[in-house]
PDB file of N, CA and C in Angstrom:
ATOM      1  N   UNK A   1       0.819  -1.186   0.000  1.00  0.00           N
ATOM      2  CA  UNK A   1       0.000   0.000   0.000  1.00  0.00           C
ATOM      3  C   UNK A   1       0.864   1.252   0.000  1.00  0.00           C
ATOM      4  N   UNK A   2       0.098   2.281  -0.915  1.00  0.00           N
ATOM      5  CA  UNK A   2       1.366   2.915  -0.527  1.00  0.00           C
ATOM      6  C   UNK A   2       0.802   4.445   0.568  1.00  0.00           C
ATOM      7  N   UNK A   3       1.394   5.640   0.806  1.00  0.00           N
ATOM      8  CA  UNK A   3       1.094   6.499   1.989  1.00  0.00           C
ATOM      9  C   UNK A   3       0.180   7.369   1.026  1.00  0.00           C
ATOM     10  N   UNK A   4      -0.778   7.910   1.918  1.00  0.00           N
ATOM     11  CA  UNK A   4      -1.426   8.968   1.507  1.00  0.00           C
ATOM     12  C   UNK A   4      -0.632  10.020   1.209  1.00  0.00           C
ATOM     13  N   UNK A   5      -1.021  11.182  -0.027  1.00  0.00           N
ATOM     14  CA  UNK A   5      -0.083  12.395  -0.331  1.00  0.00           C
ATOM     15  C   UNK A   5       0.479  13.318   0.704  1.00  0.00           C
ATOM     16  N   UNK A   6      -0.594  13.360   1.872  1.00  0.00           N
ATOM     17  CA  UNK A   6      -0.826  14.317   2.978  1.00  0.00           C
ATOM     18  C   UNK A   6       0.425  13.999   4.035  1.00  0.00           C
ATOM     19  N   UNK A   7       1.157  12.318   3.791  1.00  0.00           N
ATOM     20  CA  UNK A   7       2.005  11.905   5.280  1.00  0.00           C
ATOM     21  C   UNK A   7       3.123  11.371   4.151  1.00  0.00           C
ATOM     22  N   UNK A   8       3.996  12.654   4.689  1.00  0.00           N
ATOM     23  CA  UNK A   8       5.190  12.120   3.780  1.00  0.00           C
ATOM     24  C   UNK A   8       6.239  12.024   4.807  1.00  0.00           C
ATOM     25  N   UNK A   9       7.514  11.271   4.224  1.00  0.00           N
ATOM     26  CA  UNK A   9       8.030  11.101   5.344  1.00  0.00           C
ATOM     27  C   UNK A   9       8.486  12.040   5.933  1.00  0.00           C
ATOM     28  N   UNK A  10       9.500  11.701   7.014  1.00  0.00           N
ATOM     29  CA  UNK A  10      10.258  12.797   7.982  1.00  0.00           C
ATOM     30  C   UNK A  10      11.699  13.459   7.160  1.00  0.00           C
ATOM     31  N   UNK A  11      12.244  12.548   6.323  1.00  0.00           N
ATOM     32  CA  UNK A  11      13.195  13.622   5.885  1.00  0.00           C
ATOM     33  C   UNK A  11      12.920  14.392   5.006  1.00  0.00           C
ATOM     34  N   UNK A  12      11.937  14.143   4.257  1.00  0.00           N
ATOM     35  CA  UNK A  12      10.984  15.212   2.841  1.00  0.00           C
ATOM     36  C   UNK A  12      10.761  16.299   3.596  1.00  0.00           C
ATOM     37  N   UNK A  13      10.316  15.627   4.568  1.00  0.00           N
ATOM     38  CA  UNK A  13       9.405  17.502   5.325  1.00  0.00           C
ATOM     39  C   UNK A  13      10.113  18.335   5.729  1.00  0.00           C
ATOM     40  N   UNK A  14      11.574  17.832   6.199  1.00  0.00           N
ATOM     41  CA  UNK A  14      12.520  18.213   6.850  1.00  0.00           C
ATOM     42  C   UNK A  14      13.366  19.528   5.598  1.00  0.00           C
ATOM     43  N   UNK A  15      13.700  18.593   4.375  1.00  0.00           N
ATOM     44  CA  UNK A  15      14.082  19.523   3.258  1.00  0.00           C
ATOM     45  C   UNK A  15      13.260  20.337   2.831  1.00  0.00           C
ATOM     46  N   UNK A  16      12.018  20.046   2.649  1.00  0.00           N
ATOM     47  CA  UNK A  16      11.213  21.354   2.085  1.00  0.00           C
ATOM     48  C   UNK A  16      10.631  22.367   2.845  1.00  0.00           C
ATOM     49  N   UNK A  17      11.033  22.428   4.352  1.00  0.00           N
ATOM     50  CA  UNK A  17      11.240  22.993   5.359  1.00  0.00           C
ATOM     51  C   UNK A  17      12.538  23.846   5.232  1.00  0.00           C
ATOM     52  N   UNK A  18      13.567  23.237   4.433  1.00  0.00           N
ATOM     53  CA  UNK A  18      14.889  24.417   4.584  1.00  0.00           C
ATOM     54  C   UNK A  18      14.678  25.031   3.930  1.00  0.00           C
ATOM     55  N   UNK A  19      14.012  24.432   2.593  1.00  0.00           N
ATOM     56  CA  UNK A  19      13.820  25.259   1.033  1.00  0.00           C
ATOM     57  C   UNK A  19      13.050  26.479   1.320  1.00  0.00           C
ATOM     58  N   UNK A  20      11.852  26.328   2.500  1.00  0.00           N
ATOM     59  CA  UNK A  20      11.084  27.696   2.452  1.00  0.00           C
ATOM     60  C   UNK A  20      11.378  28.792   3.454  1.00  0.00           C
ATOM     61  N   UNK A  21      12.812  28.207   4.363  1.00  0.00           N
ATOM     62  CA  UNK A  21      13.277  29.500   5.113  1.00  0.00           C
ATOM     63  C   UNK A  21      13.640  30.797   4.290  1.00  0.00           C
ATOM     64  N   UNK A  22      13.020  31.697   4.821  1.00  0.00           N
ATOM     65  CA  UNK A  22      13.350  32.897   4.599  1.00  0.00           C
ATOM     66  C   UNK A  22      15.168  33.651   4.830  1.00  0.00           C
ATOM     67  N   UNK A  23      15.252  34.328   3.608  1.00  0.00           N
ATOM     68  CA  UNK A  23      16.802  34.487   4.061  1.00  0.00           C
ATOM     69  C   UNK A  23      16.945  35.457   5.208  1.00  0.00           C
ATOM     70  N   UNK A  24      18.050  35.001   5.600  1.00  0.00           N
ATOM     71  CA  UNK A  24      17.925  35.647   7.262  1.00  0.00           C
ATOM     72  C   UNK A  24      18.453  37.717   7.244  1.00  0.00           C
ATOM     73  N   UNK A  25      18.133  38.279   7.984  1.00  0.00           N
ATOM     74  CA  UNK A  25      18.467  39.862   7.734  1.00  0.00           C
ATOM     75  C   UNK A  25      18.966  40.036   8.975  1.00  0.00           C
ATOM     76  N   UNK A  26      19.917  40.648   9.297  1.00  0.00           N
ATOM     77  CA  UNK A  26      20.921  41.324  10.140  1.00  0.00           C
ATOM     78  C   UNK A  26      19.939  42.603  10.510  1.00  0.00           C
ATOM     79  N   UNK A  27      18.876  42.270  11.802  1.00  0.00           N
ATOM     80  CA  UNK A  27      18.079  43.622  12.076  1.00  0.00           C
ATOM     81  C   UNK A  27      18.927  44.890  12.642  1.00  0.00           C
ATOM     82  N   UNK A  28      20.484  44.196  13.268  1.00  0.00           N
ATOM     83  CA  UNK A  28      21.172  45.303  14.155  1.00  0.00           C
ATOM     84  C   UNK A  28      21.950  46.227  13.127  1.00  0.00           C
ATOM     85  N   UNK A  29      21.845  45.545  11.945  1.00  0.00           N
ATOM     86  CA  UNK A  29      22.821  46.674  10.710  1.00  0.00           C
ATOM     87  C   UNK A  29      22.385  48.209  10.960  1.00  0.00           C
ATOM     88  N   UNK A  30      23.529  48.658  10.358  1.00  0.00           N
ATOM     89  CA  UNK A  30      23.459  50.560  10.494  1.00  0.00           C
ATOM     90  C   UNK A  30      22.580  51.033   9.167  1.00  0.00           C
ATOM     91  N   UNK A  31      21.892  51.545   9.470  1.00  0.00           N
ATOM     92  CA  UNK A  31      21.196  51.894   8.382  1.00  0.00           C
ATOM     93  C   UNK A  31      21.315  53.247   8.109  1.00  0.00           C
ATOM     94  N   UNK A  32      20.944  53.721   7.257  1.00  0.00           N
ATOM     95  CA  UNK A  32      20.954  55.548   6.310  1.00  0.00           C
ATOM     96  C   UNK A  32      19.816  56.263   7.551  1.00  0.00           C
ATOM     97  N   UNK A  33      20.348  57.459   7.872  1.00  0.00           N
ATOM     98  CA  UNK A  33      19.444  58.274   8.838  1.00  0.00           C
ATOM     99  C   UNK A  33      18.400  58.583   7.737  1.00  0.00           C
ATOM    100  N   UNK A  34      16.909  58.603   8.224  1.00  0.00           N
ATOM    101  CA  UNK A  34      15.798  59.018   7.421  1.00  0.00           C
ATOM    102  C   UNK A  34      15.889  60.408   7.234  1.00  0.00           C
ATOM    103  N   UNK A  35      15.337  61.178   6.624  1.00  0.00           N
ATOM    104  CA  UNK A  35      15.204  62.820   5.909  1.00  0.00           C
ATOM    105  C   UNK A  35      14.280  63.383   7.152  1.00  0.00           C
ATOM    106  N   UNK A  36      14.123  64.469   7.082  1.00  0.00           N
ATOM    107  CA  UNK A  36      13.539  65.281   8.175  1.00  0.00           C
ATOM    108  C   UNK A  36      12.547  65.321   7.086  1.00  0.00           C
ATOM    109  N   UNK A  37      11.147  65.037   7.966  1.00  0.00           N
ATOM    110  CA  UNK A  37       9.875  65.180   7.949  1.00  0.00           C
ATOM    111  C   UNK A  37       8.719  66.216   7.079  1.00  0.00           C
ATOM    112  N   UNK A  38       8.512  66.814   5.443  1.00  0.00           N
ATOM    113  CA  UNK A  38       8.341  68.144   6.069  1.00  0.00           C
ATOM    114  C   UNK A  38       6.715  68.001   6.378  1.00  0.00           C
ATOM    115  N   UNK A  39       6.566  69.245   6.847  1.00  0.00           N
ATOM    116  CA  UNK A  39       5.553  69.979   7.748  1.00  0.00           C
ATOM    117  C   UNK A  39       4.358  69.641   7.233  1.00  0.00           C
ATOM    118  N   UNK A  40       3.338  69.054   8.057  1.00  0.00           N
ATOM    119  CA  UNK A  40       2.203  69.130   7.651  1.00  0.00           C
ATOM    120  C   UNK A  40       1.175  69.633   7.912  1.00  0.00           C
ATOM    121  N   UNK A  41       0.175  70.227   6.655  1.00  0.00           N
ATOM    122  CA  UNK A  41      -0.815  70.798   6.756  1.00  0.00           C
ATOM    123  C   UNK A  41      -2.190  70.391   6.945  1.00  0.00           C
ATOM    124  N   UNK A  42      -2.940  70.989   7.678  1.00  0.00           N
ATOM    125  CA  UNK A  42      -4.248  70.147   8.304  1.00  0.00           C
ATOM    126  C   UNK A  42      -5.235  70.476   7.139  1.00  0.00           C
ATOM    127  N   UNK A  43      -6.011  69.308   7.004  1.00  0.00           N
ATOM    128  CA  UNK A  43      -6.924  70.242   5.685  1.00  0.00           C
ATOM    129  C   UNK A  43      -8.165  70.419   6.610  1.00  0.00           C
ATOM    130  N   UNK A  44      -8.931  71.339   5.975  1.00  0.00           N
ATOM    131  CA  UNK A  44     -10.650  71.973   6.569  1.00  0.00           C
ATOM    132  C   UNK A  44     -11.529  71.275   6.795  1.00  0.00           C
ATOM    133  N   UNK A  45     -11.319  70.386   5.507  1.00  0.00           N
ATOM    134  CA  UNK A  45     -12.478  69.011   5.560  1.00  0.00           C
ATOM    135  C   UNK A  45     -12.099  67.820   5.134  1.00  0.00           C
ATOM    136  N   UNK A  46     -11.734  66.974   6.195  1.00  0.00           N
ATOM    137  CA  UNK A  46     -11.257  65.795   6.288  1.00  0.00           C
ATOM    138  C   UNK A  46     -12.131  64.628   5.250  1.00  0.00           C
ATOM    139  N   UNK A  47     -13.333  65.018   5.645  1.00  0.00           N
ATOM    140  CA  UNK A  47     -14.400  63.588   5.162  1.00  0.00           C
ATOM    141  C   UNK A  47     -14.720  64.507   3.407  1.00  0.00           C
ATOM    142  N   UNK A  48     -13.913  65.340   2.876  1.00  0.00           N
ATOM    143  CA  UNK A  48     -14.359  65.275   1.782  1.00  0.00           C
ATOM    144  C   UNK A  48     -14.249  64.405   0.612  1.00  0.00           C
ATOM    145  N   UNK A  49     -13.377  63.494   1.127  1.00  0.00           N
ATOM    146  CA  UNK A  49     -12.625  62.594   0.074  1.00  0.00           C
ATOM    147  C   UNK A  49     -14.004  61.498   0.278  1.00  0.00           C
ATOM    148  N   UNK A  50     -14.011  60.517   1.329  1.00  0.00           N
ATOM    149  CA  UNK A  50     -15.257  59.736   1.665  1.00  0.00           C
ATOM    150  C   UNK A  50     -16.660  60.543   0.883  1.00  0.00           C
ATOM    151  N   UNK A  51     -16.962  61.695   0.916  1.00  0.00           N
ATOM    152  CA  UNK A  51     -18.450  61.706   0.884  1.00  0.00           C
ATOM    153  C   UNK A  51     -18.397  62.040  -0.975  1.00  0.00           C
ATOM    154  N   UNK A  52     -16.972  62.271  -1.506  1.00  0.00           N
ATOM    155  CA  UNK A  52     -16.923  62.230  -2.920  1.00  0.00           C
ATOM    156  C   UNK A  52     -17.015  60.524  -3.389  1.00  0.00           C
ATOM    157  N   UNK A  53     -17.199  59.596  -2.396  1.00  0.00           N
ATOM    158  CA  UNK A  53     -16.765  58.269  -3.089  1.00  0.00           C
ATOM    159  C   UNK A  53     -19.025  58.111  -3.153  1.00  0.00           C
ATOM    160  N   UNK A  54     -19.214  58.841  -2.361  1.00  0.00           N
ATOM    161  CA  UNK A  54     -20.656  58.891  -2.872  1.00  0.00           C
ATOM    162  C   UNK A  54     -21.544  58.115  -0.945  1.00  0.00           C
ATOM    163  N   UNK A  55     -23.061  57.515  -1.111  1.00  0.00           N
ATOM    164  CA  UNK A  55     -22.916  57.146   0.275  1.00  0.00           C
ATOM    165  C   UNK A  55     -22.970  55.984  -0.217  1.00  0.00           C
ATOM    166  N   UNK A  56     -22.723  54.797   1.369  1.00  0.00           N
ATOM    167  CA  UNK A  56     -22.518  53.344   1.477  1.00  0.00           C
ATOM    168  C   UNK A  56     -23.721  52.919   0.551  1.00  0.00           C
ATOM    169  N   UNK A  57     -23.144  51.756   0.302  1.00  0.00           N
ATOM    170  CA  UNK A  57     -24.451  51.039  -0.380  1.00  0.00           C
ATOM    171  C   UNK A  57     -25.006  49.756   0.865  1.00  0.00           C
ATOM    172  N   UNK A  58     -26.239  50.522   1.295  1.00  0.00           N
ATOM    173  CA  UNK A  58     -26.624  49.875   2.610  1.00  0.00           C
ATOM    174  C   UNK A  58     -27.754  50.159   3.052  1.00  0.00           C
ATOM    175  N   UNK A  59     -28.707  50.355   1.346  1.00  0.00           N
ATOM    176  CA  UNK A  59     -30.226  50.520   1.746  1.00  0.00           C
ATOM    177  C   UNK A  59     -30.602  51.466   2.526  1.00  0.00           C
ATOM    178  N   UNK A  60     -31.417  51.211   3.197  1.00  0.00           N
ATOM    179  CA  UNK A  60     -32.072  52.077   4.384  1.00  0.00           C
ATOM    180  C   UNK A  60     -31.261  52.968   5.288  1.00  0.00           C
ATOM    181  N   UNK A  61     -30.127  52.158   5.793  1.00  0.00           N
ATOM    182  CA  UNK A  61     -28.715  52.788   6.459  1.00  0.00           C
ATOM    183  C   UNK A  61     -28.003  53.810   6.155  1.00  0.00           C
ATOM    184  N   UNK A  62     -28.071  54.122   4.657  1.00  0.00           N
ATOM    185  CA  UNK A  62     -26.848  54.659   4.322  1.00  0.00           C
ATOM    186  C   UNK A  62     -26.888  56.074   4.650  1.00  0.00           C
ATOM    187  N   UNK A  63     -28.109  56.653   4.811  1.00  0.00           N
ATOM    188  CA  UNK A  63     -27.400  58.203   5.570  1.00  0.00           C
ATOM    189  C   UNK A  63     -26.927  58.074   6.626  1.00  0.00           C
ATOM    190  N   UNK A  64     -27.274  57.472   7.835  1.00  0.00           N
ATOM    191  CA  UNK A  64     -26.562  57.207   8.847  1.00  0.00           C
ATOM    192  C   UNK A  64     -25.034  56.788   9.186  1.00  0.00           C
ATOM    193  N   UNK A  65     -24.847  55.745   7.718  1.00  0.00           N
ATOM    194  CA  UNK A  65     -23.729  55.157   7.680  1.00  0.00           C
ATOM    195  C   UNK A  65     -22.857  56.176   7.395  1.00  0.00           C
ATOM    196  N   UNK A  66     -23.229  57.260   6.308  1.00  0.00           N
ATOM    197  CA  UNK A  66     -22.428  58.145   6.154  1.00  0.00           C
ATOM    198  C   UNK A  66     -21.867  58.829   6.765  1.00  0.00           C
ATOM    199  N   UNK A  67     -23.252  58.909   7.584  1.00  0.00           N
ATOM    200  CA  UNK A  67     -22.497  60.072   9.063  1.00  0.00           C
ATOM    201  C   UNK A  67     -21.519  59.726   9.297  1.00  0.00           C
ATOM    202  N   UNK A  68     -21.804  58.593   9.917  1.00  0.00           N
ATOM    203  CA  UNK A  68     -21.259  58.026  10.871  1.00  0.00           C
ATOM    204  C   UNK A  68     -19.069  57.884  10.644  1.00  0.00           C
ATOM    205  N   UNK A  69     -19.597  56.967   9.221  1.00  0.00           N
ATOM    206  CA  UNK A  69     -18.502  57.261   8.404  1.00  0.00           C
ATOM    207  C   UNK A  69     -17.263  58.737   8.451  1.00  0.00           C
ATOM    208  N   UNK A  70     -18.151  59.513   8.075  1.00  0.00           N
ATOM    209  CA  UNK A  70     -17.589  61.189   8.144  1.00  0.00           C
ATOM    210  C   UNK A  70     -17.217  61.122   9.477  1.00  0.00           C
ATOM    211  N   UNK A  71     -17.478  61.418  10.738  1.00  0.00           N
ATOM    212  CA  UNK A  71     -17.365  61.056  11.471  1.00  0.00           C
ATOM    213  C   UNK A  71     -16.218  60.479  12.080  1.00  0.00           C
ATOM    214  N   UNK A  72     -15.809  59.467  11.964  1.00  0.00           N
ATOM    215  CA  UNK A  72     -14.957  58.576  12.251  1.00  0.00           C
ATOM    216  C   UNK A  72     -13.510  59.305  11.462  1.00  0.00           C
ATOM    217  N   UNK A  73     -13.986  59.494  10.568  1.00  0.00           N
ATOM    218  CA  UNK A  73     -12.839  60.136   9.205  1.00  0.00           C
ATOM    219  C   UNK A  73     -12.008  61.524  10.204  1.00  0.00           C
ATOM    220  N   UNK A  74     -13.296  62.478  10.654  1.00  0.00           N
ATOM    221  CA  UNK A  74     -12.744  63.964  11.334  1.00  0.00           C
ATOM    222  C   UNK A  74     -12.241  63.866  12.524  1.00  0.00           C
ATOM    223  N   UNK A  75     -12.212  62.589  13.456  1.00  0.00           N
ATOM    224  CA  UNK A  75     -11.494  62.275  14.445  1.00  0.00           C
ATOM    225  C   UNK A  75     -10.823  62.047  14.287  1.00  0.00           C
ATOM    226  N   UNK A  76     -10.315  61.088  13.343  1.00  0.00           N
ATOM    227  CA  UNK A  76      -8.895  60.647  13.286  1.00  0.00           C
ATOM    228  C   UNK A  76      -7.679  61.431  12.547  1.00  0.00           C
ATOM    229  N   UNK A  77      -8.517  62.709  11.456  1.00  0.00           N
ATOM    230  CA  UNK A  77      -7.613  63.830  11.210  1.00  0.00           C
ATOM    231  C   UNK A  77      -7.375  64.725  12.386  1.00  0.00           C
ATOM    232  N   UNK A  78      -8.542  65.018  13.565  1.00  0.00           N
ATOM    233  CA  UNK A  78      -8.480  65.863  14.700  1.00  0.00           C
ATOM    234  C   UNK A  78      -7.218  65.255  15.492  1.00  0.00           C
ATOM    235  N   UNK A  79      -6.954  64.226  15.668  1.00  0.00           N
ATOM    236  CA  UNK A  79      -6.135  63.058  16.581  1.00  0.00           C
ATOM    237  C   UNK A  79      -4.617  62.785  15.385  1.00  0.00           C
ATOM    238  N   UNK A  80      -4.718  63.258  14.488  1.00  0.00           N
ATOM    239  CA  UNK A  80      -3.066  63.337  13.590  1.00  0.00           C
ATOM    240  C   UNK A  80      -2.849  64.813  13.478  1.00  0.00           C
ATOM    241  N   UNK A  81      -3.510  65.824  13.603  1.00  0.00           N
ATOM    242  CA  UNK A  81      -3.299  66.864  13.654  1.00  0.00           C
ATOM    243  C   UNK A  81      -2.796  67.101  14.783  1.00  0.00           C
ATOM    244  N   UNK A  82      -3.434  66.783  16.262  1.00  0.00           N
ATOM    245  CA  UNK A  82      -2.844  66.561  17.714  1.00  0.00           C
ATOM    246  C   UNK A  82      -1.640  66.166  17.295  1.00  0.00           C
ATOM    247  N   UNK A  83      -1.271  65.182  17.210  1.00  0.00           N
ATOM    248  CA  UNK A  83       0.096  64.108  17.289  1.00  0.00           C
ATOM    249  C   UNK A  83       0.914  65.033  16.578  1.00  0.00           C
ATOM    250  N   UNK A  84       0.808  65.595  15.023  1.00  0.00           N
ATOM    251  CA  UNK A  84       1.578  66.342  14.707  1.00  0.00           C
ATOM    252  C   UNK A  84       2.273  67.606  15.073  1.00  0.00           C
ATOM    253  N   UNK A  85       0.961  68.403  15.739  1.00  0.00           N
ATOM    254  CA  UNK A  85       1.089  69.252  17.090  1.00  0.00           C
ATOM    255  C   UNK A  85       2.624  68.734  18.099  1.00  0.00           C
ATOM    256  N   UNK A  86       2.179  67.557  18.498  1.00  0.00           N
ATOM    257  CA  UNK A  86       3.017  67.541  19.804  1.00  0.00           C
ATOM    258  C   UNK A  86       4.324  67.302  19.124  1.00  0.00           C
ATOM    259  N   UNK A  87       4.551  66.915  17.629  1.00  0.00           N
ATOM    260  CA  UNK A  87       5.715  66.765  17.150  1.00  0.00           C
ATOM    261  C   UNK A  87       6.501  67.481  16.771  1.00  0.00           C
ATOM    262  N   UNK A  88       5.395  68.749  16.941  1.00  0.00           N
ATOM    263  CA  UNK A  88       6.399  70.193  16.260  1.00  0.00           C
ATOM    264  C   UNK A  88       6.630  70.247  14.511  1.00  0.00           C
ATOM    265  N   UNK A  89       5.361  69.817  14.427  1.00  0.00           N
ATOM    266  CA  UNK A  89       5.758  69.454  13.001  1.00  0.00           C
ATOM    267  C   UNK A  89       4.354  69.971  12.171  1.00  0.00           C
ATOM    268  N   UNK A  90       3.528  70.732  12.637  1.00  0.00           N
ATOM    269  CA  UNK A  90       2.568  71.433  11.944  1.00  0.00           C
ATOM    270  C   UNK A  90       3.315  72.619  11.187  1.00  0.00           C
ATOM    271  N   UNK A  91       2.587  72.984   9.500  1.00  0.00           N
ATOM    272  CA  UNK A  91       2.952  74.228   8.751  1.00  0.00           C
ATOM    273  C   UNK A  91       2.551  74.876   9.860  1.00  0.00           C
ATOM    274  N   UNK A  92       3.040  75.871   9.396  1.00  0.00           N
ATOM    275  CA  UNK A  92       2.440  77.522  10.098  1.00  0.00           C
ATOM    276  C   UNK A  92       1.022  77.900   9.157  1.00  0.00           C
ATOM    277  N   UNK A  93       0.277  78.375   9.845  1.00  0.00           N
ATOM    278  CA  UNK A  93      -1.251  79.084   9.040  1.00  0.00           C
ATOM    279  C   UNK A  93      -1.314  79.754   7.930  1.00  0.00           C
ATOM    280  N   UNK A  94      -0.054  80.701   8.063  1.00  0.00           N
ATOM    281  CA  UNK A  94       0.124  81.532   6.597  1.00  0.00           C
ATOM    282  C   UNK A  94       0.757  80.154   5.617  1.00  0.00           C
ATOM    283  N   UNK A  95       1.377  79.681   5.522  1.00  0.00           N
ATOM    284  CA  UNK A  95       1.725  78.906   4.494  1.00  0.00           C
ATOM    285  C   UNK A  95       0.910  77.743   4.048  1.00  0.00           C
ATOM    286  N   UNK A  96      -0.159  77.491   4.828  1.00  0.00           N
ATOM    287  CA  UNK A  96      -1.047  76.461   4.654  1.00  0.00           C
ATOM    288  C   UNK A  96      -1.744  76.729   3.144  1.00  0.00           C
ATOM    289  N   UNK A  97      -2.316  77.898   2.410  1.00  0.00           N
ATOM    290  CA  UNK A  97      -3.014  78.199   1.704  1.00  0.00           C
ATOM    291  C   UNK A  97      -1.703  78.094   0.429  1.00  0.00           C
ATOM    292  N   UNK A  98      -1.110  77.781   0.240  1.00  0.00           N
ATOM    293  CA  UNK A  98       0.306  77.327  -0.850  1.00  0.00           C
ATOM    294  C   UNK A  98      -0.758  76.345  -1.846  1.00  0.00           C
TER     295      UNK A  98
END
């Protein structure tokens, strides 16, 4: 009789086990310093991009969803605008309109 495809032996599994190691990377290497950051500008209306994709397709829901949607969208620009804040890394007001 011979083995099902699924139970092969122990040294098969063993080689096609080396074959699919990944090559190994040196995480402690020195790497290139990244570029300084530049400045970012907050835009006015976050959810305009979302409410241009049109509303959810969700029947009965979808004004709500939209909100809701929008919503979710202006917090999380309110909360990267913060972060960028604390990074010192907001444009200045006059240059925002560029």
């Amino acid at each position: 009789m011979s083995r099902p495809r699924n139970q092969q032996r122990p040294q098969q599994q063993r080689r096609q086990q080396r074959a699919k190691a990944p090559p190994r990377v040196d995480i402690w290497r020195i790497v290139e310093p990244t570029p300084e950051p530049e400045d970012i500008k907050p835009t006015s209306d976050p959810a305009s991009m979302i409410r241009s994709l049109g509303d959810p397709p969700l029947a009965r829901h979808s004004d709500p969803a939209a909100h809701h949607v929008a919503a979710v969208v202006e917090r999380a620009a309110a909360l990267a605008t913060a972060l960028a804040a604390s990074a010192d890394l907001l444009a200045d007001p006059d240059d925002a309109r560029d």
